[in-house]
Structures are given as structure tokens and as C-alpha cells.
N, C-alpha and C. Protein backbone atom coordinates (compact mmCIF):
# COMPACT_ATOMS: atom_id res chain seq x y z
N UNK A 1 107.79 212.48 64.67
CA UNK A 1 107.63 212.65 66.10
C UNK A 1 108.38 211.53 66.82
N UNK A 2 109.31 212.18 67.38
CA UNK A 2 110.56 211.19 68.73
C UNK A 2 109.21 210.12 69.79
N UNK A 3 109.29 208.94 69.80
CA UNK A 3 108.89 207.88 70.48
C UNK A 3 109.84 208.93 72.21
N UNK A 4 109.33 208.85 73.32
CA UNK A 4 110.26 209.23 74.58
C UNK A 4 109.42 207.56 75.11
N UNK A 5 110.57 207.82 75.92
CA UNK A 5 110.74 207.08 77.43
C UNK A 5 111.22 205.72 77.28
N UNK A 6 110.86 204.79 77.58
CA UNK A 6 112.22 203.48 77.88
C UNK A 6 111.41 202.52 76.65
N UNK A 7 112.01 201.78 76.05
CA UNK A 7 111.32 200.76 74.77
C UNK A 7 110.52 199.91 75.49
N UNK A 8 109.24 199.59 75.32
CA UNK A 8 109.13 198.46 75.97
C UNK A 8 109.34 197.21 75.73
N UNK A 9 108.87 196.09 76.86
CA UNK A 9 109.83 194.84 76.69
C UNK A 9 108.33 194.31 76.31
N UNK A 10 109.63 192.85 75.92
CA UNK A 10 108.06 192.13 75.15
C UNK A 10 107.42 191.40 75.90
N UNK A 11 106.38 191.20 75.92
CA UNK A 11 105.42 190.42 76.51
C UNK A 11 106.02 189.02 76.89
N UNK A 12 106.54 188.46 76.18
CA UNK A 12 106.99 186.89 76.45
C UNK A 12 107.99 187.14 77.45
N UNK A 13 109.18 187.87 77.83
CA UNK A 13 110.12 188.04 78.61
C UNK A 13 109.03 189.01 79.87
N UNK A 14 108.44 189.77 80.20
CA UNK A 14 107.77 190.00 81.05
C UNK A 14 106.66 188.46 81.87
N UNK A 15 106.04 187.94 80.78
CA UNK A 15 105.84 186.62 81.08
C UNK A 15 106.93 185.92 82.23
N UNK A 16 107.96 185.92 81.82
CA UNK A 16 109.44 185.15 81.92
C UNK A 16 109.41 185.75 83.66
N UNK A 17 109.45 186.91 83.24
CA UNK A 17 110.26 187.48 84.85
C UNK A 17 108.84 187.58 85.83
N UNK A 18 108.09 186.93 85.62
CA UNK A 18 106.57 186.91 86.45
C UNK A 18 105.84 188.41 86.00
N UNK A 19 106.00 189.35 85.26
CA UNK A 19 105.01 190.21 85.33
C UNK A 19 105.73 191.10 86.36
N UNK A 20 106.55 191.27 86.44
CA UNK A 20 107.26 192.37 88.17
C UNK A 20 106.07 193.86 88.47
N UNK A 21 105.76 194.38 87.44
CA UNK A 21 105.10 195.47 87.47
C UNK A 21 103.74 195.50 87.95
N UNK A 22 103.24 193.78 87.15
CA UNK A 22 101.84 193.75 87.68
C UNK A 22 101.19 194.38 86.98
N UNK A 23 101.11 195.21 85.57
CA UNK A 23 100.60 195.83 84.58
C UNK A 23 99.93 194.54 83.87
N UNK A 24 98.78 195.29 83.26
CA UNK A 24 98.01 194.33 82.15
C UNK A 24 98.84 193.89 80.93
N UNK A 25 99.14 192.90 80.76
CA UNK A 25 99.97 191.72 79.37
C UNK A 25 99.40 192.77 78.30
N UNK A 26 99.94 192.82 77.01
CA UNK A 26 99.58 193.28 75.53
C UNK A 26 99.01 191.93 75.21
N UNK A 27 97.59 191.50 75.31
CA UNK A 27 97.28 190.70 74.33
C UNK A 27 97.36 190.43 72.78
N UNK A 28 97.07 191.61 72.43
CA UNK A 28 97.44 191.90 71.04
C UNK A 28 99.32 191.91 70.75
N UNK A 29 100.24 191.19 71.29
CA UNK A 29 101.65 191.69 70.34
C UNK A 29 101.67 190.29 69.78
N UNK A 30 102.57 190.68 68.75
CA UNK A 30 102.50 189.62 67.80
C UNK A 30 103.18 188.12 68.61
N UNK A 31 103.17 187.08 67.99
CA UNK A 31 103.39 186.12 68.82
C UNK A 31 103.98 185.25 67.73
N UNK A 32 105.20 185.38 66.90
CA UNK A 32 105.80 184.59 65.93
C UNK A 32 105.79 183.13 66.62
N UNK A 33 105.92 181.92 65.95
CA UNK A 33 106.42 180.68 66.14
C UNK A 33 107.72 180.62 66.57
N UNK A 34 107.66 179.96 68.23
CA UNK A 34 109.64 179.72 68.60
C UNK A 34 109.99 178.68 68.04
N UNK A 35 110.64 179.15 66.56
CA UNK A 35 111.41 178.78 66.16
C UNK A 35 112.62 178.88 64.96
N UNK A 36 113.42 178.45 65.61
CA UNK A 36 114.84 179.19 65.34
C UNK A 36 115.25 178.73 63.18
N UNK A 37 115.48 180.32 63.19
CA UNK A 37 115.82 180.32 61.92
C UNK A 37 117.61 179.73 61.64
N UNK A 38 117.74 179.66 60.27
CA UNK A 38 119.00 179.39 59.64
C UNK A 38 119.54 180.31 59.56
N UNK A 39 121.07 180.69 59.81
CA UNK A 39 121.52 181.48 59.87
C UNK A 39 122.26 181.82 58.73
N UNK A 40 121.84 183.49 58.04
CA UNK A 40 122.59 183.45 56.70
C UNK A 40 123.66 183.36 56.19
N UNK A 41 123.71 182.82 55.10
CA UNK A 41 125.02 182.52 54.67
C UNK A 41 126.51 183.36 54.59
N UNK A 42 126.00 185.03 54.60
CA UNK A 42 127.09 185.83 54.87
C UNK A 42 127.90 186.26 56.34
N UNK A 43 127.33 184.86 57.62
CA UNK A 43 128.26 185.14 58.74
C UNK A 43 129.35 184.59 58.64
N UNK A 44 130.20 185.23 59.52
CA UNK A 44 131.52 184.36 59.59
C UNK A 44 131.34 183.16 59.91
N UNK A 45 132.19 181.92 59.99
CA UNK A 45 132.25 180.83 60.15
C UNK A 45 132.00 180.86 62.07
N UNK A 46 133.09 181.48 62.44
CA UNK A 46 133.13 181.43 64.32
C UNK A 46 131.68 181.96 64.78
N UNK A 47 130.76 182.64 64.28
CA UNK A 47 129.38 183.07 63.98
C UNK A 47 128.05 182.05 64.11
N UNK A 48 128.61 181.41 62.77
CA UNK A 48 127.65 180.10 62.77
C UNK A 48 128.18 179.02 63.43
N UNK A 49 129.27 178.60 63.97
CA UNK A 49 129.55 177.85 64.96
C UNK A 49 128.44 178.29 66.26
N UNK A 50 128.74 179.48 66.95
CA UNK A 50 127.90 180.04 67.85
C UNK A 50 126.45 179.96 67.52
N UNK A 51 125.99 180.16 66.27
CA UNK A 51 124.23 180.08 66.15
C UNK A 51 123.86 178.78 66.20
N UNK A 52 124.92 177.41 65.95
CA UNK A 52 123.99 176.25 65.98
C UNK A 52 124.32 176.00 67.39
N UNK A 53 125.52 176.41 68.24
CA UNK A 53 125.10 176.22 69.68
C UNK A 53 123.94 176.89 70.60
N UNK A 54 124.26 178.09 70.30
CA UNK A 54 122.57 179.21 70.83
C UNK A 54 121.46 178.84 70.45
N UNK A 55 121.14 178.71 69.90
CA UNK A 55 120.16 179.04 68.52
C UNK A 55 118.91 177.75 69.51
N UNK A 56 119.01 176.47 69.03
CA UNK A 56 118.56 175.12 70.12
C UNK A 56 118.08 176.04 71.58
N UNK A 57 118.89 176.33 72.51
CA UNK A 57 118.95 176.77 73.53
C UNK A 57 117.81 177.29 73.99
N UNK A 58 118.23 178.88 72.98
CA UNK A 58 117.23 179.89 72.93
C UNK A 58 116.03 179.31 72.31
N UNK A 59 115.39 178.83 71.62
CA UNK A 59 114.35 178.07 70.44
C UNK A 59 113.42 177.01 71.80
N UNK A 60 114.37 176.41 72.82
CA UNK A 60 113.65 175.71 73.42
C UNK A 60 113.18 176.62 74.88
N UNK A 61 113.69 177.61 75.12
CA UNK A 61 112.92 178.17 76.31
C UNK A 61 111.91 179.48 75.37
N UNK A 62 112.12 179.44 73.98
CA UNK A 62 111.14 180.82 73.40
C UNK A 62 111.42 182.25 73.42
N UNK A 63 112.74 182.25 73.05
CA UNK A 63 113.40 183.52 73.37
C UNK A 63 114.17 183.70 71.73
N UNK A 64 114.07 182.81 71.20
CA UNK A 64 114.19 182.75 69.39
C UNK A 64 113.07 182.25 69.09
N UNK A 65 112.51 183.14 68.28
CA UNK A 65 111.32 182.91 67.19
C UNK A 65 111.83 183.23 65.69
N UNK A 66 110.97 182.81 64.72
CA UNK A 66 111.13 182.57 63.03
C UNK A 66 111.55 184.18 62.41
N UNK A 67 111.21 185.20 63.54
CA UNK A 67 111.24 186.65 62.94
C UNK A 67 112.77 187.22 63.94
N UNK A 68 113.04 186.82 64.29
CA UNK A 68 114.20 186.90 64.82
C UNK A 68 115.53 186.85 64.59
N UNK A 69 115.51 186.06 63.20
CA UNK A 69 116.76 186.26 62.72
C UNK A 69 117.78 186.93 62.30
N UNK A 70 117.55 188.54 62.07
CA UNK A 70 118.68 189.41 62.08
C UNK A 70 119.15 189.81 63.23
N UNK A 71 118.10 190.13 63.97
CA UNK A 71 118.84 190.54 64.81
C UNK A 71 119.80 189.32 66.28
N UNK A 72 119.57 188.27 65.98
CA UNK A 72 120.42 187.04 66.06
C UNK A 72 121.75 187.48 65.28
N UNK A 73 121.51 187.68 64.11
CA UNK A 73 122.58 187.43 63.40
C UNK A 73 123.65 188.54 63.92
N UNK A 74 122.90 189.74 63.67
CA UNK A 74 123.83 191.08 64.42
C UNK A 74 124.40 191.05 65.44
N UNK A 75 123.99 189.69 66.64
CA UNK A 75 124.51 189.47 68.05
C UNK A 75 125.77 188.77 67.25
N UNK A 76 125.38 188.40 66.67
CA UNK A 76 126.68 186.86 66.22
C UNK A 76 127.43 187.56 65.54
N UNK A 77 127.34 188.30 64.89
CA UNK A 77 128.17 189.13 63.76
C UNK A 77 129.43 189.94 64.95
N UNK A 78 128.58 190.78 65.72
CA UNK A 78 129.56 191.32 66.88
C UNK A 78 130.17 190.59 67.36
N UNK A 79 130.04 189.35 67.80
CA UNK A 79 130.98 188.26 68.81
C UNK A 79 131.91 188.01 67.76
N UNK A 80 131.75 187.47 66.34
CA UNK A 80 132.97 187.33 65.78
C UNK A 80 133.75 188.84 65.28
N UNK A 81 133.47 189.91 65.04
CA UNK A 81 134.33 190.76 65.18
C UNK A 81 134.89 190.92 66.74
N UNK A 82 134.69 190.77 67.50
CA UNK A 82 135.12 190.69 69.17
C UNK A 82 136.40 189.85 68.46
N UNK A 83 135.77 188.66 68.64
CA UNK A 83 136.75 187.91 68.45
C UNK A 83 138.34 187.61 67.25
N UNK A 84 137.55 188.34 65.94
CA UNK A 84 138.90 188.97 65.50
C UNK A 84 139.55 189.91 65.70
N UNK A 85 139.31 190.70 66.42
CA UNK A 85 139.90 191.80 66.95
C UNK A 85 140.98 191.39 68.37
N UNK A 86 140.47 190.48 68.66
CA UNK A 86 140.99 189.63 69.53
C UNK A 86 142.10 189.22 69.28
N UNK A 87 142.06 188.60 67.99
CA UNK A 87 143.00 187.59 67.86
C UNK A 87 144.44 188.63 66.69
N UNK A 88 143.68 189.39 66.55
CA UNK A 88 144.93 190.73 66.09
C UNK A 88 145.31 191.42 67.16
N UNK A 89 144.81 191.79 68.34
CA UNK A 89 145.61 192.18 69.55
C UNK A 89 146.70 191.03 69.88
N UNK A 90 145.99 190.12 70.40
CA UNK A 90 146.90 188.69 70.78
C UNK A 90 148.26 188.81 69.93
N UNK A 91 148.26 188.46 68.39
CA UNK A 91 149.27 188.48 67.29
C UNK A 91 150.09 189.55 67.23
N UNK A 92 149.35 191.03 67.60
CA UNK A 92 150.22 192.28 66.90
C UNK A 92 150.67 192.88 68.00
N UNK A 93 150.20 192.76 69.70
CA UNK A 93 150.16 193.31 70.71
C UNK A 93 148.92 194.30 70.48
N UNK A 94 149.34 195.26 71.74
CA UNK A 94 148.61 196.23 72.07
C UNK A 94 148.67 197.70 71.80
N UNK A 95 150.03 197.59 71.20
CA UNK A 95 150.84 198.92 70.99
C UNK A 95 151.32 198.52 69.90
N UNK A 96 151.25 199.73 68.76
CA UNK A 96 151.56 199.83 67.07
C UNK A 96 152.56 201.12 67.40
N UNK A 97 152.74 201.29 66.37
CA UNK A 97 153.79 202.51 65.90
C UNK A 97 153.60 202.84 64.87
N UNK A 98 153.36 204.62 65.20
CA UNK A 98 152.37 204.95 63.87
C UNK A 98 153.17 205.53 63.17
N UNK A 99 152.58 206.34 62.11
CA UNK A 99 153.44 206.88 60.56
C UNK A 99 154.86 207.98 60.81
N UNK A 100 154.73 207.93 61.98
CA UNK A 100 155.61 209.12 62.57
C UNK A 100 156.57 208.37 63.57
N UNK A 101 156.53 207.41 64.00
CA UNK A 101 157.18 206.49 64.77
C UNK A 101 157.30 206.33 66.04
N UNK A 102 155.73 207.10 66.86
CA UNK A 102 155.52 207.01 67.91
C UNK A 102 154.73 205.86 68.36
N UNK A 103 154.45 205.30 69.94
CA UNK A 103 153.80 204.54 70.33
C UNK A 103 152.67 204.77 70.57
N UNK A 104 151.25 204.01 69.65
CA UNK A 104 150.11 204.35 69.75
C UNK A 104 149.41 203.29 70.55
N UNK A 105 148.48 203.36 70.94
CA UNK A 105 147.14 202.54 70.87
C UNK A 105 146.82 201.58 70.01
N UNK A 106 147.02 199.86 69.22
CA UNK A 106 146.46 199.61 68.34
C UNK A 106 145.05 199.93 67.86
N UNK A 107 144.89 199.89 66.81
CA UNK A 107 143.60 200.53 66.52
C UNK A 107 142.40 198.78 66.46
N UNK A 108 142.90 197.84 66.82
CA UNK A 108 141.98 196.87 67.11
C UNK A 108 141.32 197.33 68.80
N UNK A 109 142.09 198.19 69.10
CA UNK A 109 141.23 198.08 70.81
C UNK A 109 139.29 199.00 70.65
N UNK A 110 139.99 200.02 69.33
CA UNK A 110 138.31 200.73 69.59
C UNK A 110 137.65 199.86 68.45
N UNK A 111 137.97 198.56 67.49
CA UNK A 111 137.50 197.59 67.30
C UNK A 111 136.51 197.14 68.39
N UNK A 112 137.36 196.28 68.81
CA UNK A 112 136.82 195.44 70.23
C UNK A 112 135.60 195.93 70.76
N UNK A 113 136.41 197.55 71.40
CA UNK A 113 135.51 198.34 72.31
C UNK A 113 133.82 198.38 71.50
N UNK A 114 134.00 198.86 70.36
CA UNK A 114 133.10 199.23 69.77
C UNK A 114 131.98 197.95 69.90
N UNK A 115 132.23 196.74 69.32
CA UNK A 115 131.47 195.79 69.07
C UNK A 115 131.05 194.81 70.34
N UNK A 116 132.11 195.15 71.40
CA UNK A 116 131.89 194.25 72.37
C UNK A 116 130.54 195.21 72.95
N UNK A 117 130.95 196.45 72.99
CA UNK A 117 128.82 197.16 73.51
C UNK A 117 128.32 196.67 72.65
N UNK A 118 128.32 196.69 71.70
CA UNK A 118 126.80 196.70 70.22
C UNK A 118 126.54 194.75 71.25
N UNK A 119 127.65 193.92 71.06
CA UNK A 119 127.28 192.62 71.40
C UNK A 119 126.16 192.23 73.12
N UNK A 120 126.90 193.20 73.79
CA UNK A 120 126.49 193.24 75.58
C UNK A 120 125.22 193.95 75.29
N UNK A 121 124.35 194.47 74.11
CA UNK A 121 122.87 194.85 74.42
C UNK A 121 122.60 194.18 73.26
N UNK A 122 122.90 193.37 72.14
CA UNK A 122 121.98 192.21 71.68
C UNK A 122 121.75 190.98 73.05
N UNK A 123 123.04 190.99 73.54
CA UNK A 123 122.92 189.97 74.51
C UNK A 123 121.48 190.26 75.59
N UNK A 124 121.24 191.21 75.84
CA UNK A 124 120.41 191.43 76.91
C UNK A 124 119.15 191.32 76.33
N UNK A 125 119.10 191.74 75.11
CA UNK A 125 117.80 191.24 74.13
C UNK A 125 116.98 189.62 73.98
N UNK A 126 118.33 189.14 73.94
CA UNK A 126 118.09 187.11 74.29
C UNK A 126 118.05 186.80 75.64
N UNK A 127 118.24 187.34 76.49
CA UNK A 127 118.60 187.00 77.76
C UNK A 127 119.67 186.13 77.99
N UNK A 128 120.47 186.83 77.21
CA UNK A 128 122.21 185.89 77.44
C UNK A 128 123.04 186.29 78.18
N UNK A 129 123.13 187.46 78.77
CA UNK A 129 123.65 187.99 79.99
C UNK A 129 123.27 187.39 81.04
N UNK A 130 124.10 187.68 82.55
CA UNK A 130 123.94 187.55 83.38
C UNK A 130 122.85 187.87 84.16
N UNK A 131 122.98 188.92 83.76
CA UNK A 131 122.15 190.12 84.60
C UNK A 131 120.44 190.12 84.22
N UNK A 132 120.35 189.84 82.78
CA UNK A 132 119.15 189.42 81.92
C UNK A 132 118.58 188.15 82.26
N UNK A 133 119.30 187.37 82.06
CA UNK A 133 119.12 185.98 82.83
C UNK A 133 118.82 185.87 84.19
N UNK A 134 118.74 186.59 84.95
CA UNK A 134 118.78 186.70 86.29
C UNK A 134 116.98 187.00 86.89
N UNK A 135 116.31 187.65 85.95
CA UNK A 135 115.19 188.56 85.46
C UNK A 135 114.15 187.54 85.34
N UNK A 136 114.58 186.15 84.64
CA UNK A 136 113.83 185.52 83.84
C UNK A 136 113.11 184.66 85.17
N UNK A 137 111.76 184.04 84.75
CA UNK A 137 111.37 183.26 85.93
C UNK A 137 110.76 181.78 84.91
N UNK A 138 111.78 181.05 84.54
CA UNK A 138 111.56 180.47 83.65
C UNK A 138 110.58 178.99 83.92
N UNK A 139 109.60 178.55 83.87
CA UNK A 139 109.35 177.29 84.23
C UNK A 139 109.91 175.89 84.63
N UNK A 140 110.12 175.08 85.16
CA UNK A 140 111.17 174.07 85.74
C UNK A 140 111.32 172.94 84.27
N UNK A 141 112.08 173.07 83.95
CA UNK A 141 112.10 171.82 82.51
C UNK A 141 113.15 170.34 83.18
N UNK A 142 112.28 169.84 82.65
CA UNK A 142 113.12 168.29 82.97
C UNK A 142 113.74 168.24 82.19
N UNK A 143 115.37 167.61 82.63
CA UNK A 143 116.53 167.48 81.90
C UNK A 143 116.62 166.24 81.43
N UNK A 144 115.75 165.92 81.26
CA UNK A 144 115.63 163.93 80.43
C UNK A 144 116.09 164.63 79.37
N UNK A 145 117.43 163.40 78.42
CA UNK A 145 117.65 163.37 77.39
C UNK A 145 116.39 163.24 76.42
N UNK A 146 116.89 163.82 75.11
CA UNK A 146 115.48 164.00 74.07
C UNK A 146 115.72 162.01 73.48
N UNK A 147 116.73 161.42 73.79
CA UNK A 147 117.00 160.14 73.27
C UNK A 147 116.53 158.90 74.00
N UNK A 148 116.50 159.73 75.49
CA UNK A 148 116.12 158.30 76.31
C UNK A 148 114.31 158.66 76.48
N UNK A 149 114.14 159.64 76.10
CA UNK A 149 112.36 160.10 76.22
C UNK A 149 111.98 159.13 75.27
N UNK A 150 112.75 158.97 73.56
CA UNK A 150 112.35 158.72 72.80
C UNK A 150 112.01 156.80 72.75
N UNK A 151 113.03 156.31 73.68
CA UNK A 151 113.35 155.01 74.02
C UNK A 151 112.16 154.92 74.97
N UNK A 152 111.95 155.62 76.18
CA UNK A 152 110.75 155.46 77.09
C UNK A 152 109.34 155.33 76.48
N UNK A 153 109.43 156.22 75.84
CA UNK A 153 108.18 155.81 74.99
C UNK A 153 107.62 154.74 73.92
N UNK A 154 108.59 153.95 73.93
CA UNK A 154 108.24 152.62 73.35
C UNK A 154 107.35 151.87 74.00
């Protein structure tokens, strides 16, 4: 039996955006620990560059938790295919010439195309978009370094 109508969102990001609806919270959804997993060893390198910059980010406003990690990874996985696909347009152009010796389309563009959506709705999942980000009603955090807190407190 087909689930209908829109997925719902999770409790912690409804939290985030004040509750807009004004509906009763799910007390009961699960509530993993925010905090950010290791990222597996089969991403690309430009991948895990990106997860140890995100990863902190997301982990300190609670938008990465311990159960979160694939589908992290699947955001990251898309950005570096984006990005090689990228960098074979850049190198090869935009236009190939196919077995017949006409001017095609490279076939990195429905690359791109393809992964840059799959990436623009993991993104909206973290609230890494614009538009997602925009939603959020996040609490005011003080920007004290974590180094000079650590010195103050002496």
C-alpha cells in the first residue's frame, strides 16, 4: 500500500522553523545523538574534503546526527560527481562528435544534470540551500572562538 501525500518533516527542523503550522510536535520520533559520523572510506577524495568542512557545521546546529551518515554521504557523493563532470566539460568542451561525425551534446551535461538534482534535494534535507535555510529559526549562538572560551575559563 502507496504512503500519499507530502513526506513529513522531522520534528527537529519544524522545531527550527518555529512550528509554522502550529500542529502538535511527534513526541515519540526518534531523536539520534547530533553527532557527526566518519565518512566512509569509499568517497571520493573532493567528497571528504567537503564532509570535514560540513559535517562540524551541521553537528553543531543538530542537523547531523550518528544515523545520518548515508545519506550525508549520497549528498557528497553527488557534489563530487557534479564536480567531475565539471571538470570533463571544462577539458573536453561542450560539444563531442559522435560515431558518425556529427556535433552532439557532450554526454557529461546529462551527467551534471542528473546529479546536480539528486544533490539540490539532499541539500534541502540538511538545510544547505538557500531557500531551506531561510525556513530555519535557529537560536542566536555566540561566535566566541572554541580557543579563547577555553583560555576564559581558566
Amino acid at each position: 500500500m502507496a504512503i500519499r501525500g507530502r513526506k513529513p518533516k522531522p520534528t527537529a527542523l519544524k522545531v527550527l522553523e518555529g512550528n509554522p503550522g502550529k500542529r502538535p510536535l511527534n513526541d515519540n520520533e526518534p531523536k539520534p545523538r547530533p553527532i557527526a559520523p566518519s565518512p566512509p572510506s569509499w568517497l571520493p577524495r573532493e567528497a571528504k574534503k567537503q564532509w570535514k568542512e560540513l559535517a562540524p557545521a551541521l553537528e553543531k546546529v543538530r542537523l547531523l546526527t550518528e544515523v545520518d551518515g548515508p545519506a550525508f554521504a549520497m549528498l557528497l557523493l553527488h557534489w563530487a560527481q557534479v564536480a567531475e563532470a565539471t571538470k570533463i566539460l571544462k577539458k573536453e568542451g561542450l560539444i563531442t562528435v559522435d560515431e558518425r561525425g556529427l556535433p552532439r551534446k557532450h554526454p557529461a551535461h546529462q551527467i551534471l544534470r542528473d546529479h546536480s538534482e539528486a544533490f539540490r534535494q539532499y541539500m534541502a534535507e540538511f538545510g544547505l540551500s538557500p531557500s531551506s535555510r531561510s525556513r530555519l529559526n535557529l537560536p542566536v549562538q555566540d561566535e566566541e572562538d572554541e580557543f579563547e572560551a577555553f583560555l576564559r575559563a581558566k
